[in-house]
PDB file of N, CA and C in Angstrom:
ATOM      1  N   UNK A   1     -15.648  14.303  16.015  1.00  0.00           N
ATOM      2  CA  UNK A   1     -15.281  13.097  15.305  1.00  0.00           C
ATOM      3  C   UNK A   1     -16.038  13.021  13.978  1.00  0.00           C
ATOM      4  N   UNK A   2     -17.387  13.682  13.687  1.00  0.00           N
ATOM      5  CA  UNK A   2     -18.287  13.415  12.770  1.00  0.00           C
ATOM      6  C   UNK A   2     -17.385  14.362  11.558  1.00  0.00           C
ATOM      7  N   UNK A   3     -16.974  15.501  12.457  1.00  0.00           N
ATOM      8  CA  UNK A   3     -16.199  16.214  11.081  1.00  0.00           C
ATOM      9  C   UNK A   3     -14.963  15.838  10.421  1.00  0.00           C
ATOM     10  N   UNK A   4     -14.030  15.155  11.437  1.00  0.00           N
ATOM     11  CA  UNK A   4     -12.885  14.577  10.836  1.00  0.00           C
ATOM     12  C   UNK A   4     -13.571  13.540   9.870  1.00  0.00           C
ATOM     13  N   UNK A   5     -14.723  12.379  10.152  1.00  0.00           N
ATOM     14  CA  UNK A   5     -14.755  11.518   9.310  1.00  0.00           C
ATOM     15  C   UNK A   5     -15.473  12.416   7.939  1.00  0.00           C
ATOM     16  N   UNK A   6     -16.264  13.081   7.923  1.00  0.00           N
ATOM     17  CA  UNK A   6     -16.505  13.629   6.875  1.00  0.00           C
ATOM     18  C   UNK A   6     -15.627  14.889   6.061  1.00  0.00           C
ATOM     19  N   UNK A   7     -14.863  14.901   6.785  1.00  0.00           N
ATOM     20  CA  UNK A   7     -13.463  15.547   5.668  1.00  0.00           C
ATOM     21  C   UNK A   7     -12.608  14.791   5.476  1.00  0.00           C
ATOM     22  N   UNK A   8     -12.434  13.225   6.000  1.00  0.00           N
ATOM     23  CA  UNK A   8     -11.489  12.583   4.924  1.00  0.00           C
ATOM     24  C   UNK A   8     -11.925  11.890   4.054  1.00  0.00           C
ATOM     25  N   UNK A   9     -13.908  11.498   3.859  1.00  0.00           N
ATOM     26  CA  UNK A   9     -14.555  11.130   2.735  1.00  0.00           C
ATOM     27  C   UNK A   9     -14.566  12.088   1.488  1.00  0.00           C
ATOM     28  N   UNK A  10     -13.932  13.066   1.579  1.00  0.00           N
ATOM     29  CA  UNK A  10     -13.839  14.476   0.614  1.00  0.00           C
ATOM     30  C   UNK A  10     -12.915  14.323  -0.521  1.00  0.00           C
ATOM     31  N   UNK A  11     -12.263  13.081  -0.838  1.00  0.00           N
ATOM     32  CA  UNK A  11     -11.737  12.835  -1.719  1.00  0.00           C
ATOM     33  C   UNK A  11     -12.098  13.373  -3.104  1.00  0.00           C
ATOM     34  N   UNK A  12     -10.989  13.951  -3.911  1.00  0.00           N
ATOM     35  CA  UNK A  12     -11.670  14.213  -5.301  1.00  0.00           C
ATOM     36  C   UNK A  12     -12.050  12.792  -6.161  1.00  0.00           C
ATOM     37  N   UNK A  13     -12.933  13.116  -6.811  1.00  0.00           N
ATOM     38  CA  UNK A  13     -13.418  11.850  -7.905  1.00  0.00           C
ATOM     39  C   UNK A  13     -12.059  10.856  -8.361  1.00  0.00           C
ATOM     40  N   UNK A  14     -10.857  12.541  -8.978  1.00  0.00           N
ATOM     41  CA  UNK A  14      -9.801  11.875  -9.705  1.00  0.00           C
ATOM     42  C   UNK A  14      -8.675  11.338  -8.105  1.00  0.00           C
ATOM     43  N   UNK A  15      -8.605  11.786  -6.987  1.00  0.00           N
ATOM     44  CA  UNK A  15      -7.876  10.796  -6.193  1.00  0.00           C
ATOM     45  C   UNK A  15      -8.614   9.446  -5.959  1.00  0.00           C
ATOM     46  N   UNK A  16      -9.796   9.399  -5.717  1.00  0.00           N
ATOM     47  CA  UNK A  16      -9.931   7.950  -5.772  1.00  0.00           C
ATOM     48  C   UNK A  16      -9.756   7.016  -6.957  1.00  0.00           C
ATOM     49  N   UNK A  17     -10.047   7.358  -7.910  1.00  0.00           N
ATOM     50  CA  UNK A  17      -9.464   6.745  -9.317  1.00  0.00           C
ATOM     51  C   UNK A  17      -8.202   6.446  -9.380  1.00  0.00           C
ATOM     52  N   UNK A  18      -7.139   7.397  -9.156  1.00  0.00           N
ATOM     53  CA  UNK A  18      -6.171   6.939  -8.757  1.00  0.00           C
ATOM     54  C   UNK A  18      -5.690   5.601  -7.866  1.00  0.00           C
ATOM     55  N   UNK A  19      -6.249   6.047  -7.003  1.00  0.00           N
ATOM     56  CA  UNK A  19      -6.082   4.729  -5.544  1.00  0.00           C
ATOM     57  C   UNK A  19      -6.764   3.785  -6.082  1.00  0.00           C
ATOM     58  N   UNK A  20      -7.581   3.589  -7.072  1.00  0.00           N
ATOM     59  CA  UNK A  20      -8.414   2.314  -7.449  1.00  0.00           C
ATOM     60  C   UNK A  20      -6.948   1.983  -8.296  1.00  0.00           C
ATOM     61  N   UNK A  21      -7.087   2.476  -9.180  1.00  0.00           N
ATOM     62  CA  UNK A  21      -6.129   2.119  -9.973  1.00  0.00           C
ATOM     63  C   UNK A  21      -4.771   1.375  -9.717  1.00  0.00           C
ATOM     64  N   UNK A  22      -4.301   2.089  -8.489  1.00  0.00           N
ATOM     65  CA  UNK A  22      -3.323   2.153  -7.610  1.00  0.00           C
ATOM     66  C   UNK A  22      -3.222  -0.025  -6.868  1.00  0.00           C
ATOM     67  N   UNK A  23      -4.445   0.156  -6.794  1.00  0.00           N
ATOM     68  CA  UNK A  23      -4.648  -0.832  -6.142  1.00  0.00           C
ATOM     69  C   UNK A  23      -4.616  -1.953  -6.833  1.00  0.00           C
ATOM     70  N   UNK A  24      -5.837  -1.856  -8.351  1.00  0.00           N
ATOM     71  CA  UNK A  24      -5.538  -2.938  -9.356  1.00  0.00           C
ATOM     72  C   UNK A  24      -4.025  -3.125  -9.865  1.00  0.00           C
ATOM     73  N   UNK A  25      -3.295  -2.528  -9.936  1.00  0.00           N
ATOM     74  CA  UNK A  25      -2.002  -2.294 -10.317  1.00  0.00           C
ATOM     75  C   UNK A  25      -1.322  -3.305  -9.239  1.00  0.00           C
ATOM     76  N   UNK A  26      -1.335  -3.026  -8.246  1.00  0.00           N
ATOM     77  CA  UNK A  26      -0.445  -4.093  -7.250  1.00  0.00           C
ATOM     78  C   UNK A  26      -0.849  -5.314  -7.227  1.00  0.00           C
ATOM     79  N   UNK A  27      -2.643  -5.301  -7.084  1.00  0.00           N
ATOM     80  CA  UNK A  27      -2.773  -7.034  -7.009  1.00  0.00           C
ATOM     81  C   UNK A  27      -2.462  -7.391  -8.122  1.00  0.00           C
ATOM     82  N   UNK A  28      -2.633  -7.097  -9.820  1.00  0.00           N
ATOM     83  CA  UNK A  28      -2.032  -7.318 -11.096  1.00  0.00           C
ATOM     84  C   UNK A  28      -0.824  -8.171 -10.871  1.00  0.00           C
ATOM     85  N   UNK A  29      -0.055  -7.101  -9.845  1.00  0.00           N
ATOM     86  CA  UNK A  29       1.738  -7.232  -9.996  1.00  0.00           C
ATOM     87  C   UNK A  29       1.965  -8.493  -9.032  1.00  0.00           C
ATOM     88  N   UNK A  30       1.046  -8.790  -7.818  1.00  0.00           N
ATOM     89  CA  UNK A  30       1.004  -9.758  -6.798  1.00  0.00           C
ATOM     90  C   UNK A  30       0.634 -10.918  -7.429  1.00  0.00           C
ATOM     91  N   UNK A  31      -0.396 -11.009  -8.008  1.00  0.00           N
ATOM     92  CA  UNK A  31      -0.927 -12.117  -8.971  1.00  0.00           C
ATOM     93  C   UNK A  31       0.127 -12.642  -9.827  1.00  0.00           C
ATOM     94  N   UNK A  32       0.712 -11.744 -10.659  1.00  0.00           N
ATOM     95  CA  UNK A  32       1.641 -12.425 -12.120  1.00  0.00           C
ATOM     96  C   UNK A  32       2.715 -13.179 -11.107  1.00  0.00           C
ATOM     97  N   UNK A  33       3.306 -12.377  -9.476  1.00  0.00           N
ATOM     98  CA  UNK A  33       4.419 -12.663  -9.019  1.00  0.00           C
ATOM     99  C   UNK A  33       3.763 -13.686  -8.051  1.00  0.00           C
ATOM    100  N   UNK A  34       2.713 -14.106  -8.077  1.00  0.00           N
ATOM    101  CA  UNK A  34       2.120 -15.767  -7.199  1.00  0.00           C
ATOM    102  C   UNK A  34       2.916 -14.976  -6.359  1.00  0.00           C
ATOM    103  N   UNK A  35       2.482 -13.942  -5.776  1.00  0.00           N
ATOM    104  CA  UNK A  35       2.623 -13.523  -4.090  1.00  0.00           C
ATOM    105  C   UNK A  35       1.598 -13.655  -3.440  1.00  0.00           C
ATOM    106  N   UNK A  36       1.243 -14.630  -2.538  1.00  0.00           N
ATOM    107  CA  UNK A  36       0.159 -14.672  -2.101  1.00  0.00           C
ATOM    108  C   UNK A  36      -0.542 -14.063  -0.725  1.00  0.00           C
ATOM    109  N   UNK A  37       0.767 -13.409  -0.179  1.00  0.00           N
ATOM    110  CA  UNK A  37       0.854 -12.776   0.755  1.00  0.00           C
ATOM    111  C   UNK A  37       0.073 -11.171   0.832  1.00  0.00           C
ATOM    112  N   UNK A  38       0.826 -10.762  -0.606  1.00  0.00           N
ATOM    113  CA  UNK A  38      -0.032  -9.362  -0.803  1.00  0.00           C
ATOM    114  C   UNK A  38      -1.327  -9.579  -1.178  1.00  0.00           C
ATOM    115  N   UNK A  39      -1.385 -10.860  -2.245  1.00  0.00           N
ATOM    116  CA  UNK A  39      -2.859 -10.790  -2.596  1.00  0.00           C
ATOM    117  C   UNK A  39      -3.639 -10.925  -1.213  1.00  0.00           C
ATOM    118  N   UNK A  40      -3.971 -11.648  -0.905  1.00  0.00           N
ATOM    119  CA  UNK A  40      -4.168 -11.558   0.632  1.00  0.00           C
ATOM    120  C   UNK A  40      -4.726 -10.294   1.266  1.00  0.00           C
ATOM    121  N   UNK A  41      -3.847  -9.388   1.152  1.00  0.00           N
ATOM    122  CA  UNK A  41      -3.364  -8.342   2.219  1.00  0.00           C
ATOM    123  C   UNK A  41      -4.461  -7.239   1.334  1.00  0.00           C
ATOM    124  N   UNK A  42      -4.262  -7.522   0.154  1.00  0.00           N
ATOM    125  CA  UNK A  42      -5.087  -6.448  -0.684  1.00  0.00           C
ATOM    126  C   UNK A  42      -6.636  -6.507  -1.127  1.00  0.00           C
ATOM    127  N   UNK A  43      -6.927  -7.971  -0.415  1.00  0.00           N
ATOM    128  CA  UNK A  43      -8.146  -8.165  -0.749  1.00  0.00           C
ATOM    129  C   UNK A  43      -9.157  -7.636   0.696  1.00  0.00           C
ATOM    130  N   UNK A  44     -10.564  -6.973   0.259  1.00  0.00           N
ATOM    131  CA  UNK A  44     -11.248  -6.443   1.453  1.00  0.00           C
ATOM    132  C   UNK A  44     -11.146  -7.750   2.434  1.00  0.00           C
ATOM    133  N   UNK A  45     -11.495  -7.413   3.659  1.00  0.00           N
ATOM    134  CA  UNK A  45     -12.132  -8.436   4.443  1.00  0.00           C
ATOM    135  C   UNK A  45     -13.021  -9.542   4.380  1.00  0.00           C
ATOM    136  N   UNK A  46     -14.223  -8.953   4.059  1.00  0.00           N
ATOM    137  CA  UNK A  46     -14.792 -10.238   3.960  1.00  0.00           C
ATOM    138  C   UNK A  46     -14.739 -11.485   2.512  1.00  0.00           C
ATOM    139  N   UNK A  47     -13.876 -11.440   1.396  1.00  0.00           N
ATOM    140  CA  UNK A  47     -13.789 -12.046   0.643  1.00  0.00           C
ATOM    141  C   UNK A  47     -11.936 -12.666   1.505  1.00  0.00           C
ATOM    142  N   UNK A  48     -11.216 -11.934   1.882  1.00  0.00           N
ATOM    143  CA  UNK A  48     -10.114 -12.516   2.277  1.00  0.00           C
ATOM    144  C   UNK A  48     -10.258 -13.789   3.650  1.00  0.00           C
ATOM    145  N   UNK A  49     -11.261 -13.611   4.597  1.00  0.00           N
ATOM    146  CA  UNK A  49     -11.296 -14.432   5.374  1.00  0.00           C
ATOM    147  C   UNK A  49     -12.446 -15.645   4.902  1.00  0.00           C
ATOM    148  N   UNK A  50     -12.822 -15.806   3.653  1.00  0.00           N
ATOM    149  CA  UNK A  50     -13.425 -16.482   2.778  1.00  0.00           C
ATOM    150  C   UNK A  50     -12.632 -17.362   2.300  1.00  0.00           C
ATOM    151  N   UNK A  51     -11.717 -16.721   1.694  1.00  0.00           N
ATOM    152  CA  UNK A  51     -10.439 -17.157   1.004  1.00  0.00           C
ATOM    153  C   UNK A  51      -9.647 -18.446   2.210  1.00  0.00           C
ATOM    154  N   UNK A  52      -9.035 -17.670   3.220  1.00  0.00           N
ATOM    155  CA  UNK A  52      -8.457 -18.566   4.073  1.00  0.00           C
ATOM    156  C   UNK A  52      -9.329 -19.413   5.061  1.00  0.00           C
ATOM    157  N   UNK A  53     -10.599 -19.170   5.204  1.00  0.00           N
ATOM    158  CA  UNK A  53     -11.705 -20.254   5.708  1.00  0.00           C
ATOM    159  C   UNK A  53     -11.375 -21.596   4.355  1.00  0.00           C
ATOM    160  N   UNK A  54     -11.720 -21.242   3.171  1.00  0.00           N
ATOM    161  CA  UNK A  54     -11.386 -22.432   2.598  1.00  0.00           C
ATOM    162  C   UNK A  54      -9.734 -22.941   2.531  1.00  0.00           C
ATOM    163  N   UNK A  55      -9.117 -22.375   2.373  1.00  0.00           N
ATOM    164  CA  UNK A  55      -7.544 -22.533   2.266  1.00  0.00           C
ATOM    165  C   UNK A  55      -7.699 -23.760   3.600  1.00  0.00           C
ATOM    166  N   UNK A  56      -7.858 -23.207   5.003  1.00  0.00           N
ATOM    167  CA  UNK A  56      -8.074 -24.426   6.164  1.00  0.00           C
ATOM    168  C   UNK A  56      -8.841 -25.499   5.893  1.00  0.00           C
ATOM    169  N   UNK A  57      -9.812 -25.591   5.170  1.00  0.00           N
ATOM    170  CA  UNK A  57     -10.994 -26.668   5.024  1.00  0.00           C
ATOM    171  C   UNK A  57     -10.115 -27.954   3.768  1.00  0.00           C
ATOM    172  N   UNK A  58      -9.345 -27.452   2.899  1.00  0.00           N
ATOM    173  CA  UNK A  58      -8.648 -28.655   1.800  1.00  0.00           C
ATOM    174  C   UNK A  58      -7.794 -29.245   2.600  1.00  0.00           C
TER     175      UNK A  58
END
């Protein structure tokens, strides 16, 4: 198991740049389109259940 996880951290520099990129690009596109569903979906964990802890509290 130790080797599978350390050969899929093996990413090149330029694929993760990509996928960053990849990523600002959609929430960009989620944001302008007040989708709040993806934004949501695209944000890590612990800032997203932040998010909807307050969303319940107003």
């Amino acid at each position: 198991m130790l080797v599978l996880a350390t050969a899929c951290g093996c990413a090149s520099l330029s694929d993760r740049e990509d996928a960053a990129a990849a990523g600002a690009l959609r929430f960009e596109g989620a944001l302008a389109g007040q989708d709040n569903a993806a934004l949501c979906k695209d944000l890590a964990p612990g800032p997203r259940q932040e998010l909807e802890d307050t969303a319940k509290s107003d």
